[in-house]
Protein backbone atom coordinates (compact mmCIF):
# COMPACT_ATOMS: atom_id res chain seq x y z
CA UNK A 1 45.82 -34.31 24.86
CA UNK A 2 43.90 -31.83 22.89
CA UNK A 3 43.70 -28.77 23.66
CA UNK A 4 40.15 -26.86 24.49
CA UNK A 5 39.40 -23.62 22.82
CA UNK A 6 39.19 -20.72 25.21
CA UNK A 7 36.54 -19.37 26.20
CA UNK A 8 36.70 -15.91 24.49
CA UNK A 9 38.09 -17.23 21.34
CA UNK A 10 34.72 -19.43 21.22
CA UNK A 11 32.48 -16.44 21.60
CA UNK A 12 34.46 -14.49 18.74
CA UNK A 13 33.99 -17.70 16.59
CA UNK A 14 30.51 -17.66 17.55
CA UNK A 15 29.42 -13.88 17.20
CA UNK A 16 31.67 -14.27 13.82
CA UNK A 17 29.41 -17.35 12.60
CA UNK A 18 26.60 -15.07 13.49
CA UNK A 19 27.63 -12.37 10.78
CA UNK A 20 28.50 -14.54 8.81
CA UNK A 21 25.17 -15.95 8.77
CA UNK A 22 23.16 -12.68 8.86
CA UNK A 23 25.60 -11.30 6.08
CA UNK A 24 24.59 -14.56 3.97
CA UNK A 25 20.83 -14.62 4.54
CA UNK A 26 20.99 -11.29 3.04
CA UNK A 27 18.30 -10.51 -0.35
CA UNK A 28 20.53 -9.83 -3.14
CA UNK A 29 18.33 -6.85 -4.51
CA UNK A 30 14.87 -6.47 -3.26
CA UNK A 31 13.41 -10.08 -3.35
CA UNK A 32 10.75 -11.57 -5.45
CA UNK A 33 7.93 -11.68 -2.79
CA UNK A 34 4.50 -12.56 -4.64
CA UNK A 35 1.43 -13.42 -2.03
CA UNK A 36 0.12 -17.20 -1.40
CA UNK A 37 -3.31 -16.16 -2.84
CA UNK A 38 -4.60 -19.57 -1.64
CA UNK A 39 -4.52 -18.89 2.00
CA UNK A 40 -5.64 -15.68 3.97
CA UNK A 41 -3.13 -12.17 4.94
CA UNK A 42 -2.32 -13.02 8.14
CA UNK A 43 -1.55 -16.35 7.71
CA UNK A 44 1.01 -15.12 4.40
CA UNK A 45 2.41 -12.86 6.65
CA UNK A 46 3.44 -15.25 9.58
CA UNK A 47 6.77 -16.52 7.26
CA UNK A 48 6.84 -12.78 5.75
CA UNK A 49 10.54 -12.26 5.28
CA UNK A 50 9.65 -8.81 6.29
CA UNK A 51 8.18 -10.01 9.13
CA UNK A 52 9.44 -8.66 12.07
CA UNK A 53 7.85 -11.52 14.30
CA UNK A 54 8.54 -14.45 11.68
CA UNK A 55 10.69 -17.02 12.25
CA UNK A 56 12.17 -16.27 8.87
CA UNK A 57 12.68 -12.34 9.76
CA UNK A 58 15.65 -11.32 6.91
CA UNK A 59 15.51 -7.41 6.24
CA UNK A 60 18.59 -7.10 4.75
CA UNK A 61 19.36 -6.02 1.11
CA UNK A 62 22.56 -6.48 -1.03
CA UNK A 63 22.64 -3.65 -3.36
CA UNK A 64 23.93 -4.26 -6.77
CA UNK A 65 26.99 -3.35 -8.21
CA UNK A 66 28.95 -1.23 -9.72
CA UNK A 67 28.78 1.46 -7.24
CA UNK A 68 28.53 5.41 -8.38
CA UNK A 69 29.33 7.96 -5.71
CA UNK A 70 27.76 11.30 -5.93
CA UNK A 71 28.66 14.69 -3.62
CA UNK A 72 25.90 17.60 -3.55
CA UNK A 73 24.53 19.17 -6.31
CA UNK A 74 25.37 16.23 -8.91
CA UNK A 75 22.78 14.52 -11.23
CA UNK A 76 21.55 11.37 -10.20
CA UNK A 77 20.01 11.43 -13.80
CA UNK A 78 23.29 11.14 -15.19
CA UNK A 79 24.62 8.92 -12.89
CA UNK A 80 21.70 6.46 -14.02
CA UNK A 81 21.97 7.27 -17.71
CA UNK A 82 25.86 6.21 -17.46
CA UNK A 83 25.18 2.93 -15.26
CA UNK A 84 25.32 -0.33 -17.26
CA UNK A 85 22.47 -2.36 -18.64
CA UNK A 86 22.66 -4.64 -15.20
CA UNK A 87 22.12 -1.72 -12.72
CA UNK A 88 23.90 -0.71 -10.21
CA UNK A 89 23.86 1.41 -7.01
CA UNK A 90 24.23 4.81 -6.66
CA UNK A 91 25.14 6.73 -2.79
CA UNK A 92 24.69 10.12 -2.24
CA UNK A 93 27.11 11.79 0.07
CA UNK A 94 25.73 14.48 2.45
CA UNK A 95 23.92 17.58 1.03
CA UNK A 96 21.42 18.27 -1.80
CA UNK A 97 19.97 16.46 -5.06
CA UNK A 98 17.52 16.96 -7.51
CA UNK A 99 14.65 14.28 -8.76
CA UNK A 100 15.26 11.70 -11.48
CA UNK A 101 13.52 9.38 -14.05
CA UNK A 102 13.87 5.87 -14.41
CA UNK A 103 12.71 4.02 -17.58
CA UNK A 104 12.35 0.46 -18.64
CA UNK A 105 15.70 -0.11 -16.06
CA UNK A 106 15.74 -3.00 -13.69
CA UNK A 107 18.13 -3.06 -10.86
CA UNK A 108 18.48 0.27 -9.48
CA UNK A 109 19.74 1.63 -5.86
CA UNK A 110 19.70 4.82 -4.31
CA UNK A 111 21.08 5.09 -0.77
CA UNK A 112 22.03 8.03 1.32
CA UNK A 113 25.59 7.93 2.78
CA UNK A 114 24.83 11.12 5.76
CA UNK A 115 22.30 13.73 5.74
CA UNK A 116 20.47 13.86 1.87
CA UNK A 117 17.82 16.19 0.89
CA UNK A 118 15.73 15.74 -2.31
CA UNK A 119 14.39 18.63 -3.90
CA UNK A 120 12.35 16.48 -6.98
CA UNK A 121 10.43 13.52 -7.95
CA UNK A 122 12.23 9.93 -8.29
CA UNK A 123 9.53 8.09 -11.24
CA UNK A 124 9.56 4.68 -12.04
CA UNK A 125 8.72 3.14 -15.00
CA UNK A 126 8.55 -0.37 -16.47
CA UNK A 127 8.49 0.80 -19.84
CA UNK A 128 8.22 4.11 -22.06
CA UNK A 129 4.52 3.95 -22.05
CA UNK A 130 4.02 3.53 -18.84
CA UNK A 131 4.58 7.32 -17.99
CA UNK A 132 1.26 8.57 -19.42
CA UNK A 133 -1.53 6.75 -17.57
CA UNK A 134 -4.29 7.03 -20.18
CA UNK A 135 -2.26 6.10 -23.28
CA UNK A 136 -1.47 3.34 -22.23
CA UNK A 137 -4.24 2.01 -20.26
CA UNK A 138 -5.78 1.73 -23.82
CA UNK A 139 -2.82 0.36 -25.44
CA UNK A 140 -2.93 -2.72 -23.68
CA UNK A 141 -6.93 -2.64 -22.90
CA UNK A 142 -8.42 -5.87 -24.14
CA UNK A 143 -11.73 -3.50 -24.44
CA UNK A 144 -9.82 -1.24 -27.27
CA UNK A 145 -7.36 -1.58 -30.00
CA UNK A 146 -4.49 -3.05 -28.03
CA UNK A 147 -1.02 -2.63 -29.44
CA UNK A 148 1.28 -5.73 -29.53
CA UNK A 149 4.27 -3.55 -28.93
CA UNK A 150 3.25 -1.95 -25.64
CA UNK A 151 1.51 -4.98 -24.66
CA UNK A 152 4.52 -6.89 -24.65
CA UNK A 153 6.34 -4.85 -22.37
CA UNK A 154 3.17 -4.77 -20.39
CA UNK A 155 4.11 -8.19 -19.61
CA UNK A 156 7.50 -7.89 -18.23
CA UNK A 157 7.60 -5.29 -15.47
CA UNK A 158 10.64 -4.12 -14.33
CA UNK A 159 11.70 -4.72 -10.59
CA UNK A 160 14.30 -4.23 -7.97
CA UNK A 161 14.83 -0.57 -6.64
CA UNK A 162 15.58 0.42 -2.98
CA UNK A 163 16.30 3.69 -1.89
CA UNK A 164 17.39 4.46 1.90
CA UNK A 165 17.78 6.97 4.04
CA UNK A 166 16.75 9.90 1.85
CA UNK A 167 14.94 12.96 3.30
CA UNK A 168 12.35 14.16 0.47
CA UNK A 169 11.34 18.20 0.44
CA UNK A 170 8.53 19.04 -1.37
CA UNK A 171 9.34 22.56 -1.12
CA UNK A 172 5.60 23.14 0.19
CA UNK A 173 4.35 22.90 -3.62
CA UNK A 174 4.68 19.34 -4.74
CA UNK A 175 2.57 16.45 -3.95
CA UNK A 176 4.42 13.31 -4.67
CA UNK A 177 7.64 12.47 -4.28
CA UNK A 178 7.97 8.64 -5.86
CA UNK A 179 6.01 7.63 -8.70
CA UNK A 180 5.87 4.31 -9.08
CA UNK A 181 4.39 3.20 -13.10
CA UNK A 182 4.15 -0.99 -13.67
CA UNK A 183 7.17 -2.00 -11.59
CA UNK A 184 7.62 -4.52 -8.90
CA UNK A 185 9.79 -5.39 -5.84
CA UNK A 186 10.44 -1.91 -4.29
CA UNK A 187 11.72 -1.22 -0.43
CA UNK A 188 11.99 2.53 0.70
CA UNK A 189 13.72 2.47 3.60
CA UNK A 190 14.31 4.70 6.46
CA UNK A 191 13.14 7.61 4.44
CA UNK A 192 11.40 11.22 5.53
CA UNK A 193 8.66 13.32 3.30
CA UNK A 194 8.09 16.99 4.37
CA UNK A 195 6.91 20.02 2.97
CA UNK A 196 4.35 18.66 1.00
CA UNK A 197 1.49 20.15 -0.69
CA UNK A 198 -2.26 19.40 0.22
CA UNK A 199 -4.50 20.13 -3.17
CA UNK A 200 -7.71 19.13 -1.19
CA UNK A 201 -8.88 17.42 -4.48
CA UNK A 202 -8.89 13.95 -5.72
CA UNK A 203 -6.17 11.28 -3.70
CA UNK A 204 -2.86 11.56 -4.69
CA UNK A 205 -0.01 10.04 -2.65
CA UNK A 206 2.95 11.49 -1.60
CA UNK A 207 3.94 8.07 -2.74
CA UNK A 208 2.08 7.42 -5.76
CA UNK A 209 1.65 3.97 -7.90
CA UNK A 210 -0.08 2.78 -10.35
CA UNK A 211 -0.20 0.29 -13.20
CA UNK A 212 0.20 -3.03 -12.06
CA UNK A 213 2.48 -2.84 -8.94
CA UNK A 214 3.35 -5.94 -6.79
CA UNK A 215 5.75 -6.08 -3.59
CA UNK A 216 6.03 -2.21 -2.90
CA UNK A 217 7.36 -1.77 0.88
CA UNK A 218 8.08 1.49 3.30
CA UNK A 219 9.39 1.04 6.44
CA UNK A 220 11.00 3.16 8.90
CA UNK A 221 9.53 6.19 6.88
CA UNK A 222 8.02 8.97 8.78
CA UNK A 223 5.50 11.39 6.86
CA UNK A 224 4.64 14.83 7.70
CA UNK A 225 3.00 16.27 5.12
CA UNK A 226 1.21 17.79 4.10
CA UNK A 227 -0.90 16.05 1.43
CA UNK A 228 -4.30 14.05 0.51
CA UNK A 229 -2.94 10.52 1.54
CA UNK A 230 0.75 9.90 2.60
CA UNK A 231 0.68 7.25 0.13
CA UNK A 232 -1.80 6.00 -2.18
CA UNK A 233 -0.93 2.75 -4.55
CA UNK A 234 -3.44 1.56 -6.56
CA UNK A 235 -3.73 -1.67 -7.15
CA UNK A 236 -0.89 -3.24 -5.32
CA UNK A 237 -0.54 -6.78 -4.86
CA UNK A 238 1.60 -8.05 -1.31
CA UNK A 239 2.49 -4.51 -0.41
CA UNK A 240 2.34 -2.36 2.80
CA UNK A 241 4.09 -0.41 5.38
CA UNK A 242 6.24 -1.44 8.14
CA UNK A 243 6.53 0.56 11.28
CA UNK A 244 6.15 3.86 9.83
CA UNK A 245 4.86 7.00 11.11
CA UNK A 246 2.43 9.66 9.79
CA UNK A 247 1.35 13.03 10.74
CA UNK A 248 -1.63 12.39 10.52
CA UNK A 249 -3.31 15.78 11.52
CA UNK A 250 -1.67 17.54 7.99
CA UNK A 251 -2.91 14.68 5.52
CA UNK A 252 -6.93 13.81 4.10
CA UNK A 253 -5.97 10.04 5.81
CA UNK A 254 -2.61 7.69 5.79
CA UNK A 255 -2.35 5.37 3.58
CA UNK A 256 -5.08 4.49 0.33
CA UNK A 257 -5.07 1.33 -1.52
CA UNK A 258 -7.94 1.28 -4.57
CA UNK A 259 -8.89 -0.66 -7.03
CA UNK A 260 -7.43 -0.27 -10.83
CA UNK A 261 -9.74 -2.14 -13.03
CA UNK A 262 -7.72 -0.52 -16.16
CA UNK A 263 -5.30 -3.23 -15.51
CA UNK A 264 -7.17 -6.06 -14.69
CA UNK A 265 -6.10 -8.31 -17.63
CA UNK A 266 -5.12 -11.60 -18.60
CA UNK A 267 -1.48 -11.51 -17.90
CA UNK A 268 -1.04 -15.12 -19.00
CA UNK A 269 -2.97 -15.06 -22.14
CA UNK A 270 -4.83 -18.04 -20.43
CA UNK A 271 -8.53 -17.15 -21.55
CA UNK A 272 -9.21 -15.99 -18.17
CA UNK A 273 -8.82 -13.35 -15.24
CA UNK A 274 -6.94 -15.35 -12.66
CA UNK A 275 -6.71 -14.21 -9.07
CA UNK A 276 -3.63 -12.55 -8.95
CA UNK A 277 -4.51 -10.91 -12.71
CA UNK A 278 -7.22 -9.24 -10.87
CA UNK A 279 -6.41 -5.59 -9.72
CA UNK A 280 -8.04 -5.09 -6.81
CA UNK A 281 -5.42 -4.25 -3.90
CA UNK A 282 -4.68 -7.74 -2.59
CA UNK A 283 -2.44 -9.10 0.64
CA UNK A 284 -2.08 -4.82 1.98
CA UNK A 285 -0.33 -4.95 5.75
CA UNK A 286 0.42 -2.03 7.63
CA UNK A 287 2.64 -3.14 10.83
CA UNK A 288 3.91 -1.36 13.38
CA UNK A 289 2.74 2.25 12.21
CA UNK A 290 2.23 5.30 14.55
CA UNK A 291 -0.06 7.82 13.74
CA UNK A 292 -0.38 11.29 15.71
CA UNK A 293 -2.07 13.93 15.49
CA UNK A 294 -5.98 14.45 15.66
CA UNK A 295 -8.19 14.19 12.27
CA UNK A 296 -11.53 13.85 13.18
CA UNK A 297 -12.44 13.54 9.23
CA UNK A 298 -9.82 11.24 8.50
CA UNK A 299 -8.59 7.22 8.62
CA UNK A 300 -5.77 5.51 9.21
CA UNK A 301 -6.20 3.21 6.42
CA UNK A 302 -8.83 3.16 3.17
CA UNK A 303 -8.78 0.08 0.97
CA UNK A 304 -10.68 -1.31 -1.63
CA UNK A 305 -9.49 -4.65 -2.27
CA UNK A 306 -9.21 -8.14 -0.18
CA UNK A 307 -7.10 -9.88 2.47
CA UNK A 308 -5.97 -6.54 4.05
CA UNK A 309 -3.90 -7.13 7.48
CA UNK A 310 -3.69 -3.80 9.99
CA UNK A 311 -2.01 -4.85 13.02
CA UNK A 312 -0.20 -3.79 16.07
CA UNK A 313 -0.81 -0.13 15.23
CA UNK A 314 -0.90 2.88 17.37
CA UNK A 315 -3.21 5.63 16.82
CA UNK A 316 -2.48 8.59 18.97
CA UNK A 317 -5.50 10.84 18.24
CA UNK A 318 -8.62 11.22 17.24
CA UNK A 319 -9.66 9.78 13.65
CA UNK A 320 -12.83 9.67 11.79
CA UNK A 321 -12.57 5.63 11.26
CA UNK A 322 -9.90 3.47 11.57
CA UNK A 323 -10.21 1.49 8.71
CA UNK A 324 -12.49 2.11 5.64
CA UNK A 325 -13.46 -0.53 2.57
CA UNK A 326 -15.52 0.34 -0.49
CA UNK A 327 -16.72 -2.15 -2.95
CA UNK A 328 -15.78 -1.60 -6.78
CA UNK A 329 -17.40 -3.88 -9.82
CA UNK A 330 -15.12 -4.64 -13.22
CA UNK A 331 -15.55 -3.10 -16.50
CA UNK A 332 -12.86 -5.44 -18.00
CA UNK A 333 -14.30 -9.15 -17.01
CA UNK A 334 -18.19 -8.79 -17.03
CA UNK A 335 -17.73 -12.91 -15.42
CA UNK A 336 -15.59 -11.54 -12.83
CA UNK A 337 -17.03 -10.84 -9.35
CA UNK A 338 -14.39 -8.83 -7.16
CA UNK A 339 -14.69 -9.66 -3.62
CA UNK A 340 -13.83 -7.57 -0.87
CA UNK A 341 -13.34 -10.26 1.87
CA UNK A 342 -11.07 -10.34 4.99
CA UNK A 343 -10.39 -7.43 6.63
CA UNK A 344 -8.43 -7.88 9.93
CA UNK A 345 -8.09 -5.05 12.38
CA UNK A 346 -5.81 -6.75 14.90
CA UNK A 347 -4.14 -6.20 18.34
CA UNK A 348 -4.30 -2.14 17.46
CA UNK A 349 -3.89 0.58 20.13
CA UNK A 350 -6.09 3.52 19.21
CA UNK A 351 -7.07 6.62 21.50
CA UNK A 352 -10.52 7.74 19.78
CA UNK A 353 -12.21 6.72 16.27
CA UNK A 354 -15.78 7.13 15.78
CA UNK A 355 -15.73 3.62 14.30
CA UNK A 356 -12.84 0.96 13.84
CA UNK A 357 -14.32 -0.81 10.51
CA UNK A 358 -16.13 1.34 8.43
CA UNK A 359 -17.44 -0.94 5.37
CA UNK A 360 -19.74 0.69 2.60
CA UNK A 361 -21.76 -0.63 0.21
CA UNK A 362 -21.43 1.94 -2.41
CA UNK A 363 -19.45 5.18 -2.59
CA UNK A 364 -19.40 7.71 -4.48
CA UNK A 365 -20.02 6.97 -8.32
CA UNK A 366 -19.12 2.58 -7.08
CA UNK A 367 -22.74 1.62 -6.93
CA UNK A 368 -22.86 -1.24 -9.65
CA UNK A 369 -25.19 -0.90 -13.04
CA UNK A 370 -27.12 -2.49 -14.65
CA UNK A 371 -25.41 -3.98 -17.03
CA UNK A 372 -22.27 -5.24 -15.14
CA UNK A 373 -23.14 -8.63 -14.67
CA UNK A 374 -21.59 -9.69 -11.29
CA UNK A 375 -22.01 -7.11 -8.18
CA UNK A 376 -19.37 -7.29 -5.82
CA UNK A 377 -19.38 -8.64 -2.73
CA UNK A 378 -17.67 -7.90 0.67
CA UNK A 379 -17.89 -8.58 3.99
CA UNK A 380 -15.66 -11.15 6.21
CA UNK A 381 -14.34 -8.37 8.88
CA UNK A 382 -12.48 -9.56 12.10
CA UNK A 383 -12.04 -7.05 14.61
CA UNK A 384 -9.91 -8.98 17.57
CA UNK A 385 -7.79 -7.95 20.59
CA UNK A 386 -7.71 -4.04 19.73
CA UNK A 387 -8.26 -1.66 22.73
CA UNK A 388 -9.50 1.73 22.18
CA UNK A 389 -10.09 4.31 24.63
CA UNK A 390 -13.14 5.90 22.79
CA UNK A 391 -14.90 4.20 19.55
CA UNK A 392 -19.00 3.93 19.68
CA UNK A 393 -18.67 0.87 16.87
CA UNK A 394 -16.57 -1.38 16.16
CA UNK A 395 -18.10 -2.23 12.66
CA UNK A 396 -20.20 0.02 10.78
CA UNK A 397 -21.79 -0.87 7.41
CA UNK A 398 -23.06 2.05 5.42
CA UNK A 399 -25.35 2.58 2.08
CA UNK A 400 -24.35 6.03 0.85
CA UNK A 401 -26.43 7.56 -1.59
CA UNK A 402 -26.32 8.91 -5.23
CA UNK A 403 -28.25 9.60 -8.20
CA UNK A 404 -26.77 6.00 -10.31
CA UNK A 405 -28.88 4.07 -7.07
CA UNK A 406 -31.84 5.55 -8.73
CA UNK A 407 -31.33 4.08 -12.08
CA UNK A 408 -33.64 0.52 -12.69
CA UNK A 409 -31.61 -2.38 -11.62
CA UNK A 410 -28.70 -0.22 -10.28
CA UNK A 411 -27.35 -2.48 -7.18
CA UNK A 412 -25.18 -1.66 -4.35
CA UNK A 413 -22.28 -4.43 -3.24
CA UNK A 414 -23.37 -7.86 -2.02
CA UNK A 415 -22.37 -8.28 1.93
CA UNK A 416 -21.67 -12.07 3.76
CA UNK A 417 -20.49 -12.47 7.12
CA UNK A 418 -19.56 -13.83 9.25
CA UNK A 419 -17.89 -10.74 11.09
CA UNK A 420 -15.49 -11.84 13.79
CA UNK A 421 -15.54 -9.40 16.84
CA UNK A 422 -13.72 -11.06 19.60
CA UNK A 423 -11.82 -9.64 22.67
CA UNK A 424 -11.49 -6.11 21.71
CA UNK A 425 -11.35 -3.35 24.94
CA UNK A 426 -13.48 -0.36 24.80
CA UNK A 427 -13.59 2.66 27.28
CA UNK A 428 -11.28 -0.16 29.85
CA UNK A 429 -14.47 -2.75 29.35
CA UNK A 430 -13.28 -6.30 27.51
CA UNK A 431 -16.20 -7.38 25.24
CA UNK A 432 -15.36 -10.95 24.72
CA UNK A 433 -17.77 -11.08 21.47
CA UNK A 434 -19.44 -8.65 19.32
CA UNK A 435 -20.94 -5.50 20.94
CA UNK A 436 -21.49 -2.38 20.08
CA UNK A 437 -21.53 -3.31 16.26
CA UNK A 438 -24.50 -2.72 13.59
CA UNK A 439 -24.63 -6.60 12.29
CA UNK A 440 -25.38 -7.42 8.58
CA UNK A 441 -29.33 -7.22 7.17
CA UNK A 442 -30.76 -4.83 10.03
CA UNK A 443 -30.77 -1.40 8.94
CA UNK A 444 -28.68 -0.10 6.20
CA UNK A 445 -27.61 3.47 6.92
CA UNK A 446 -27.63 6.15 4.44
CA UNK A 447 -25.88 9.47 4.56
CA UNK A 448 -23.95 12.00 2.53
CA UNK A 449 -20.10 11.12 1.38
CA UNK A 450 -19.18 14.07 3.68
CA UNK A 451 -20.50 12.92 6.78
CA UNK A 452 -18.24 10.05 6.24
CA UNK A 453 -15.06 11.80 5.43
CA UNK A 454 -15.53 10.87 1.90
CA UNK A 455 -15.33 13.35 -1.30
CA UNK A 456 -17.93 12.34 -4.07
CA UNK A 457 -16.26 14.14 -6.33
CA UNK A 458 -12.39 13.43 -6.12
CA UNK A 459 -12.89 9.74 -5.07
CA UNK A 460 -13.25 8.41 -8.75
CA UNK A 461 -10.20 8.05 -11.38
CA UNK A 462 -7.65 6.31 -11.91
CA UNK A 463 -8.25 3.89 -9.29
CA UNK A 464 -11.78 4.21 -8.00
C-alpha cells in the first residue's frame, strides 16, 4: 500500500514550488515593456507586469552577472569602466559613493547591499552624443544636416539599468540626481532623494530624461526635495511611478512629463511619423503615490502628452490642481496632428485642490502659428470614483493668454469631448454625473500663467 505524504512535508513541497515559481517568473534584467498603442492606458495597464493588481503582477529583477563588490569610498566609475562588454552588476556595501557616467553600455546594475549614500550624479547615455542635448538634436534632425554616424546610434538605444536601494544627497546644491539621455528599460527601486536644490527657474527633475526614453519606472522612491519637479522625463513612452512618495510642500509640483518634438522622427525610415515615433509623453501612470505637504501653487502631476493613467493616489494637502495638460503642435511633421486625448483621474483620495483636471488650451509660448499646419487637439478627460474633501471643479479648461495669440491666424489647441465625470465625492456629497465642471464651448477662461501656477518664462525648452 502506498504510502501518503505527510502533511508537513506537503506544505514544504508546496511553499518550495512556490519559490520556485516566483524565483522563475523573475525578469532577467529590466524587461522590454513597450505600450499596446492600439488600446487606451488603463486598459494596457490591467496585464502591466508592474501591476500591482494584475493578474500577471511579476516585480522581480535578475541582475546580470558578473558581480563587482564595492566598500565606501570606491569608484563606481571604475568599477563600470573594468566590467565586460555584457554588463554586469555592481553592490555597494554600506557607506559613501560618488556619481558616475555611463556611455553607450547596455546592461548595467547598481544595488545597495545596507545603508548607501550618493554624493553625485549617475548619467545615462545611449551613445557619446547623446550627452549634449543640442548637438545632437541637430545631428539626427531630419530638419538639418543629419549625420549618418550619430543617426545610427540614434537608432539603437541602449537599455537595461536598475539601481536599488540607494539614498541620493544632493548636498543642498544639486538638482538632479539621474540623468537619463536616449535609453530604455530603467527601474529605480526603493530609492531616497534629499537635499536637493530648488533653482525656481525652468523644470528640471531631480530625475531628469530626455531624448527618446521608453519604459522608465520608480517605485518605492520617496522624494524630499527640494527642487522644481521631483522628476521630469520628457518624452517618455510607457513610463511612470509606482507607489512613491513626494514632499510635495519643498518642490514647484511632482512629477512633469512634456513633449520633445526634437525627437519626433521616423525611427523606421518608413516615410512616416508612426504613433509610437511620435514624442509626445504616451501610456504615463502614477500608482499608488502619496503626496504631503501643502502647495497651494503646485500639482501632483503636469503632462503634455496622451493616454495618461493617475490612479489610486493620495494627496494629503492642499494643491493648486491635481492634474494639469497643455497642448503642444510639431515642428518636425507639419502632417502630424498631436493629440492630447485620455486623461484618467481615477479612484484618487485628495484633501483640497482648487481643481482636479486642469486642461489648457495654450500655455505659455504653445499657442500654435500660423504656419504649422495641424493644431493639436485634446480633450477626452474621465474623472471617476475620486473623493475629495475640498475641490470647486472637477474639470477646468483654460485659454491663457500671450502676445503669439495676437498674431493673424495664430490658433489655440482644438478640444473634443466627451468628458467622463462619473461617481466622484465632493465635500461627503456623491455626484453620480458631471457637476461642478465648466463643459467644453461655454466660456473659455483667460488669465495670467501665474494665476495658474504656471511660469511663462521657464516652461519652454527642451521639452515644451
Amino acid at each position: 500500500m502506498r504510502q501518503g505524504v505527510p502533511r508537513e512535508s506537503a506544505i514544504a513541497s508546496a511553499m518550495l514550488a512556490s519559490l520556485v515559481a516566483v524565483a522563475t517568473a523573475a525578469h532577467q534584467g529590466v524587461p522590454r515593456i513597450d505600450p499596446d498603442y492600439t488600446v487606451e492606458v488603463d486598459q494596457w495597464w490591467t496585464t502591466h507586469p508592474f501591476n500591482p493588481e494584475s493578474p500577471k503582477y511579476d516585480p522581480l529583477i535578475v541582475s546580470p552577472e558578473p558581480v563587482v563588490r564595492l566598500a565606501s569610498g570606491q569608484s563606481i566609475q571604475d568599477a563600470i569602466d573594468k566590467l565586460p562588454e555584457g554588463g554586469g552588476t555592481i553592490r555597494l556595501g554600506p557607506g559613501a559613493y560618488g556619481g558616475f557616467q555611463l556611455i553607450a553600455r547596455s546592461n548595467v546594475h547598481i544595488i545597495a547591499d545596507g545603508k548607501v549614500v550618493v554624493k553625485g550624479a549617475f548619467r545615462y547615455a545611449g551613445n557619446r552624443w547623446a550627452v549634449d542635448y543640442g548637438s545632437y538634436d541637430r545631428a539626427v534632425s531630419r530638419r538639418g544636416n543629419r549625420i549618418k554616424e550619430v543617426w545610427e546610434a540614434h537608432k539603437r538605444p541602449t537599455r537595461n539599468y536598475y539601481i536599488k536601494g540607494i539614498t541620493f544627497d544632493g548636498g543642498g546644491t544639486r538638482t538632479t540626481a539621474i540623468v537619463l539621455q536616449r535609453v530604455y528599460d530603467v527601474v529605480i527601486d526603493d530609492c531616497v532623494f534629499e537635499n536637493f536644490h530648488n533653482p525656481k527657474a525652468h523644470h528640471p527633475g531631480t530625475i531628469l530624461g530626455h531624448e527618446g526614453l521608453n519604459n522608465v519606472w520608480c517605485r518605492n522612491c520617496t522624494f524630499r526635495g527640494a527642487g522644481v519637479f521631483a522628476s521630469y522625463l520628457d518624452g517618455a513612452h510607457g513610463s511612470g511611478m509606482i507607489n512613491c512618495t513626494v514632499e510635495i510642500d519643498r518642490y514647484n509640483g511632482g512629477f512633469l512629463y512634456l513633449t520633445n518634438d526634437d525627437f519626433t522622427e521616423d525611427i523606421n525610415e518608413n516615410g512616416r511619423t508612426d504613433r509610437e515615433e511620435e514624442r509626445t509623453a504616451k501610456y504615463i501612470v502614477v500608482y499608488g503615490c502619496t503626496y504631503n505637504g501643502d502647495n497651494r501653487g503646485g500639482c501632483a502631476l503636469q503632462v503634455t502628452g496622451e493616454n495618461v493613467l493617475f490612479v489610486k493616489n493620495k494627496v494629503n494637502g492642499t494643491l493648486r490642481y491635481l492634474v494639469g495638460s497643455d497642448p503642444r503642435w510639431t515642428d518636425s511633421d507639419p502632417e502630424i496632428c498631436y493629440r492630447f486625448y485620455g486623461f484618467k483621474v481615477i479612484s484618487n483620495t485628495v484633501k483640497a485642490v482648487t481643481d482636479a483636471v486642469l486642461l489648457s488650451r495654450n500655455l505659455a509660448l504653445i499657442s500654435c502659428p500660423p504656419h504649422i499646419k495641424m493644431a493639436p487637439r485634446m480633450g477626452k478627460a474621465t474623472i471617476q470614483g475620486n473623493t475629495l474633501e475640498s475641490c470647486p471643479r472637477l474639470l477646468k479648461e483654460i485659454t491663457l493668454p500671450h502676445p503669439d495669440m495676437r498674431k493673424e491666424g495664430a490658433r489655440t489647441a482644438e478640444f473634443d469631448g466627451p468628458n467622463v465625470l462619473r461617481d466622484n465625492t465632493v465635500a461627503g456629497r456623491r455626484i453620480a454625473e458631471g457637476d461642478i465642471v465648466a463643459l467644453p464651448g461655454r466660456d473659455w477662461e483667460a488669465a495670467p500663467p501665474a494665476s495658474q501656477g504656471c511660469d511663462a518664462v521657464a516652461h519652454i525648452a527642451p521639452g515644451r
